[in-house]
C-alpha atoms as a PDB file:
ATOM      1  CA  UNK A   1     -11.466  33.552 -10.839  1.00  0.00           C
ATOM      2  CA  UNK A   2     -10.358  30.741  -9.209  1.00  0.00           C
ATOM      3  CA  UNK A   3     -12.905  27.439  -8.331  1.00  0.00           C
ATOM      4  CA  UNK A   4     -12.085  26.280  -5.022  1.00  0.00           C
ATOM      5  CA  UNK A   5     -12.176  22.447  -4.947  1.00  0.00           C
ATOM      6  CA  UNK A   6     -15.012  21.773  -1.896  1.00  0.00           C
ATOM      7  CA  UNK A   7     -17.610  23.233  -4.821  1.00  0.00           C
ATOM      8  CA  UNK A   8     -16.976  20.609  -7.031  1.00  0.00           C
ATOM      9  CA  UNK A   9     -16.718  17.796  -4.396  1.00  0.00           C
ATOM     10  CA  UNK A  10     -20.159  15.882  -4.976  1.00  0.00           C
ATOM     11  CA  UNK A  11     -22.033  13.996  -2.572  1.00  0.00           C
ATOM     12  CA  UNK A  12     -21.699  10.795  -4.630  1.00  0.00           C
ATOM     13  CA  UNK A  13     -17.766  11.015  -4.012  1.00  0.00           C
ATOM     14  CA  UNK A  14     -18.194  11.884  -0.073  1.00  0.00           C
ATOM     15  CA  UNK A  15     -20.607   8.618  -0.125  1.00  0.00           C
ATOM     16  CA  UNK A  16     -17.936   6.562  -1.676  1.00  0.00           C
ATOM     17  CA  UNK A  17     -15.360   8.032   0.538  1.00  0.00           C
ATOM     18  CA  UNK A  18     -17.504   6.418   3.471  1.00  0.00           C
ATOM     19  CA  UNK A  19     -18.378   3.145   2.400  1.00  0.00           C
ATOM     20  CA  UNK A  20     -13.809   2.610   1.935  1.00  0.00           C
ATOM     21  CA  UNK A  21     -13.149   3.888   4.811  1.00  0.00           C
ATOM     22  CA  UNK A  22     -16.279   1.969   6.365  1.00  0.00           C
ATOM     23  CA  UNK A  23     -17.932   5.033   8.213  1.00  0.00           C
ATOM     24  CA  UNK A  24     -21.323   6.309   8.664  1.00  0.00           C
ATOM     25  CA  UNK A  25     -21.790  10.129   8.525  1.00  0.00           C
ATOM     26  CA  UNK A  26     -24.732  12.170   9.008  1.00  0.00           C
ATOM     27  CA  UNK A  27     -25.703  14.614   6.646  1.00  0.00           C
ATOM     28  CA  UNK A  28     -23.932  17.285   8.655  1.00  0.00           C
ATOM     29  CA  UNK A  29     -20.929  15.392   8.676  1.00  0.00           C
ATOM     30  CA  UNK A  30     -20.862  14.791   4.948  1.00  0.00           C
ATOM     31  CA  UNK A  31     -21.423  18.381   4.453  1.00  0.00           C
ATOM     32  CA  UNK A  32     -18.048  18.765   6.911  1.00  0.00           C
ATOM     33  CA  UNK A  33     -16.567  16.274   5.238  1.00  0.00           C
ATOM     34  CA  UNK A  34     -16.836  17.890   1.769  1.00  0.00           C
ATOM     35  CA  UNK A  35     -15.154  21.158   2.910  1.00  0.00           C
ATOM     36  CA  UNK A  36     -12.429  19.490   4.725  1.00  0.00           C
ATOM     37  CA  UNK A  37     -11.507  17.369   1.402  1.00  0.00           C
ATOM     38  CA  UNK A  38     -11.874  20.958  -0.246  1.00  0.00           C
ATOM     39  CA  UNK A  39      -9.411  22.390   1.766  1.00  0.00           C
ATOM     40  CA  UNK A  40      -6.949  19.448   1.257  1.00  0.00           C
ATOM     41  CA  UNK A  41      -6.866  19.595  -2.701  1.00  0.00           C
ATOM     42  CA  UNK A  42      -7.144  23.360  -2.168  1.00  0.00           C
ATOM     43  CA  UNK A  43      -3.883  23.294  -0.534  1.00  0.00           C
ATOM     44  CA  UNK A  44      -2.208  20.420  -2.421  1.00  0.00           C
ATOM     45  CA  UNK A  45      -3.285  22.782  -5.723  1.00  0.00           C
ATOM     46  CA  UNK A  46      -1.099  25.455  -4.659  1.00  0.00           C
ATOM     47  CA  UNK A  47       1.858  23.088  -5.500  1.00  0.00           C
ATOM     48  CA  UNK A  48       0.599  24.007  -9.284  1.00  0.00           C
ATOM     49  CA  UNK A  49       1.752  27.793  -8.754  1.00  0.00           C
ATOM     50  CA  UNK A  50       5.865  26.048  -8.066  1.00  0.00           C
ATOM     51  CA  UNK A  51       8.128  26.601 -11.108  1.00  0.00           C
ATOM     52  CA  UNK A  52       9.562  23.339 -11.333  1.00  0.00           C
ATOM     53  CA  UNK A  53      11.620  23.828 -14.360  1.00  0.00           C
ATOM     54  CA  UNK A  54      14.458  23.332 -13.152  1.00  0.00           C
ATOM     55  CA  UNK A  55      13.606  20.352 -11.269  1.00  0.00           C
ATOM     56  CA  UNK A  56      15.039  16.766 -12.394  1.00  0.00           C
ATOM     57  CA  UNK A  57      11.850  14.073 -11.844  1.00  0.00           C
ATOM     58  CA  UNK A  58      13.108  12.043  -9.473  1.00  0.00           C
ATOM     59  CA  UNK A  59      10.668   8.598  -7.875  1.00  0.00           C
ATOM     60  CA  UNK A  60      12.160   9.122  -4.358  1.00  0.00           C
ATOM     61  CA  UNK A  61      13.210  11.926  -1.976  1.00  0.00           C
ATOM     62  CA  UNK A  62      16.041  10.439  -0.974  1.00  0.00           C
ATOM     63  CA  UNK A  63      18.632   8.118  -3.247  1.00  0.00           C
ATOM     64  CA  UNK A  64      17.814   4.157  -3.492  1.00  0.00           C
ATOM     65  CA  UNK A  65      20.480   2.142  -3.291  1.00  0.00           C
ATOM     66  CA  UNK A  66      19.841  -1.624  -3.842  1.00  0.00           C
ATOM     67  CA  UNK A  67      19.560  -2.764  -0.083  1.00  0.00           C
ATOM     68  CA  UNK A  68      19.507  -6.961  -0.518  1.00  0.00           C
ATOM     69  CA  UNK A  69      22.644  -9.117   0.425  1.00  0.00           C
ATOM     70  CA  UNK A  70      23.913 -11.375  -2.176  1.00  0.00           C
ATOM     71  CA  UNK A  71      21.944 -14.865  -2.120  1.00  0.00           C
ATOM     72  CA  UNK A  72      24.588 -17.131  -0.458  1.00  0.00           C
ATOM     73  CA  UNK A  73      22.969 -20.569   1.176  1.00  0.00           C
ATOM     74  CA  UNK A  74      24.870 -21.061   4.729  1.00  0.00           C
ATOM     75  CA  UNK A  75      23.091 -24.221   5.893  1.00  0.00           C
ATOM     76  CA  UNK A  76      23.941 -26.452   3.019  1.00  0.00           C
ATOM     77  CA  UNK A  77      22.533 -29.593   2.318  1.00  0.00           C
ATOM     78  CA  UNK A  78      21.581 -31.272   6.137  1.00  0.00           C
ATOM     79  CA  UNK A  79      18.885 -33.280   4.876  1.00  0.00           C
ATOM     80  CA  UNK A  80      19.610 -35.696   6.975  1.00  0.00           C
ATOM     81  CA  UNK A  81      19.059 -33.988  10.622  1.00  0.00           C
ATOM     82  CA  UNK A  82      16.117 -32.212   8.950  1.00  0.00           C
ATOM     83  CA  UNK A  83      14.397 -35.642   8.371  1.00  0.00           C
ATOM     84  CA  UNK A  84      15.391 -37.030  11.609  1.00  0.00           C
ATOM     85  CA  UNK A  85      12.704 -36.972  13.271  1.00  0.00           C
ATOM     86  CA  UNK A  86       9.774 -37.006  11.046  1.00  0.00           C
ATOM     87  CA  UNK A  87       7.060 -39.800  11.493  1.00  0.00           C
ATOM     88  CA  UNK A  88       7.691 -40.626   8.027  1.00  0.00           C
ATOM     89  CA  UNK A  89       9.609 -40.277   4.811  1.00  0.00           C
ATOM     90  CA  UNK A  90      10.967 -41.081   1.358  1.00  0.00           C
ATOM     91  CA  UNK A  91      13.829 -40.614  -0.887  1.00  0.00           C
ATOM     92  CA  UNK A  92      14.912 -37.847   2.031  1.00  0.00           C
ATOM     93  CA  UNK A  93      11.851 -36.507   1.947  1.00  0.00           C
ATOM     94  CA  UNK A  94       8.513 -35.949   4.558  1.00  0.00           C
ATOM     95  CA  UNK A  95       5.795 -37.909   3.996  1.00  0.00           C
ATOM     96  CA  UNK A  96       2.323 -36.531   4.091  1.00  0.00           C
ATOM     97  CA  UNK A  97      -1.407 -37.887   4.363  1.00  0.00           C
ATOM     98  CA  UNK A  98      -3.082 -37.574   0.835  1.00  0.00           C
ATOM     99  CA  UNK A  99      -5.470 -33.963   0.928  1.00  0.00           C
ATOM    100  CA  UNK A 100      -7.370 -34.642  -2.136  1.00  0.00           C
ATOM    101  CA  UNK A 101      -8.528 -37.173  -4.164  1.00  0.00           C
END
């Protein structure tokens, strides 16, 4: 005999639930609540029944290929215009008001 997942559900997890997803439920919308989770690992259980035996483990549905361009600096060294017009500076660099002590 199979135990279907809303009996085993407690209120202490639907009261959790709540307070991270930030809701208030009544008592009849816990109850609600309860069965509806229920039915979801109900359903996601069936996926137990699957022979998967043949089945390689894979992290991703679809391949992943590495997706980033090669690191190659385009705007050089322009230190100079970049510092242009900052109200001050030294050895090429901006100069700041002190922020601590």
């Amino acid at each position: 005999m199979e135990v279907e997942m809303a009996n085993i559900i407690s209120d202490e997890t639907i009261d959790y639930v709540g307070i991270l997803a930030k809701l208030e439920l009544s008592p009849e919308e816990k109850e609600e609540a309860k069965k509806d989770m229920g039915r979801m690992l109900d359903y996601v259980d069936m996926l137990n029944e699957l022979d998967t035996s043949g089945v390689e483990p894979m992290s991703h549905v679809f391949p992943v290929n590495n997706v980033f361009r090669e690191d190659v600096v385009t705007n050089g060294d322009d230190r100079d215009n970049i510092t242009a017009n900052a109200p001050q500076k030294k050895d090429g660099a901006f100069m700041v008001p002190k922020t601590f002590v």
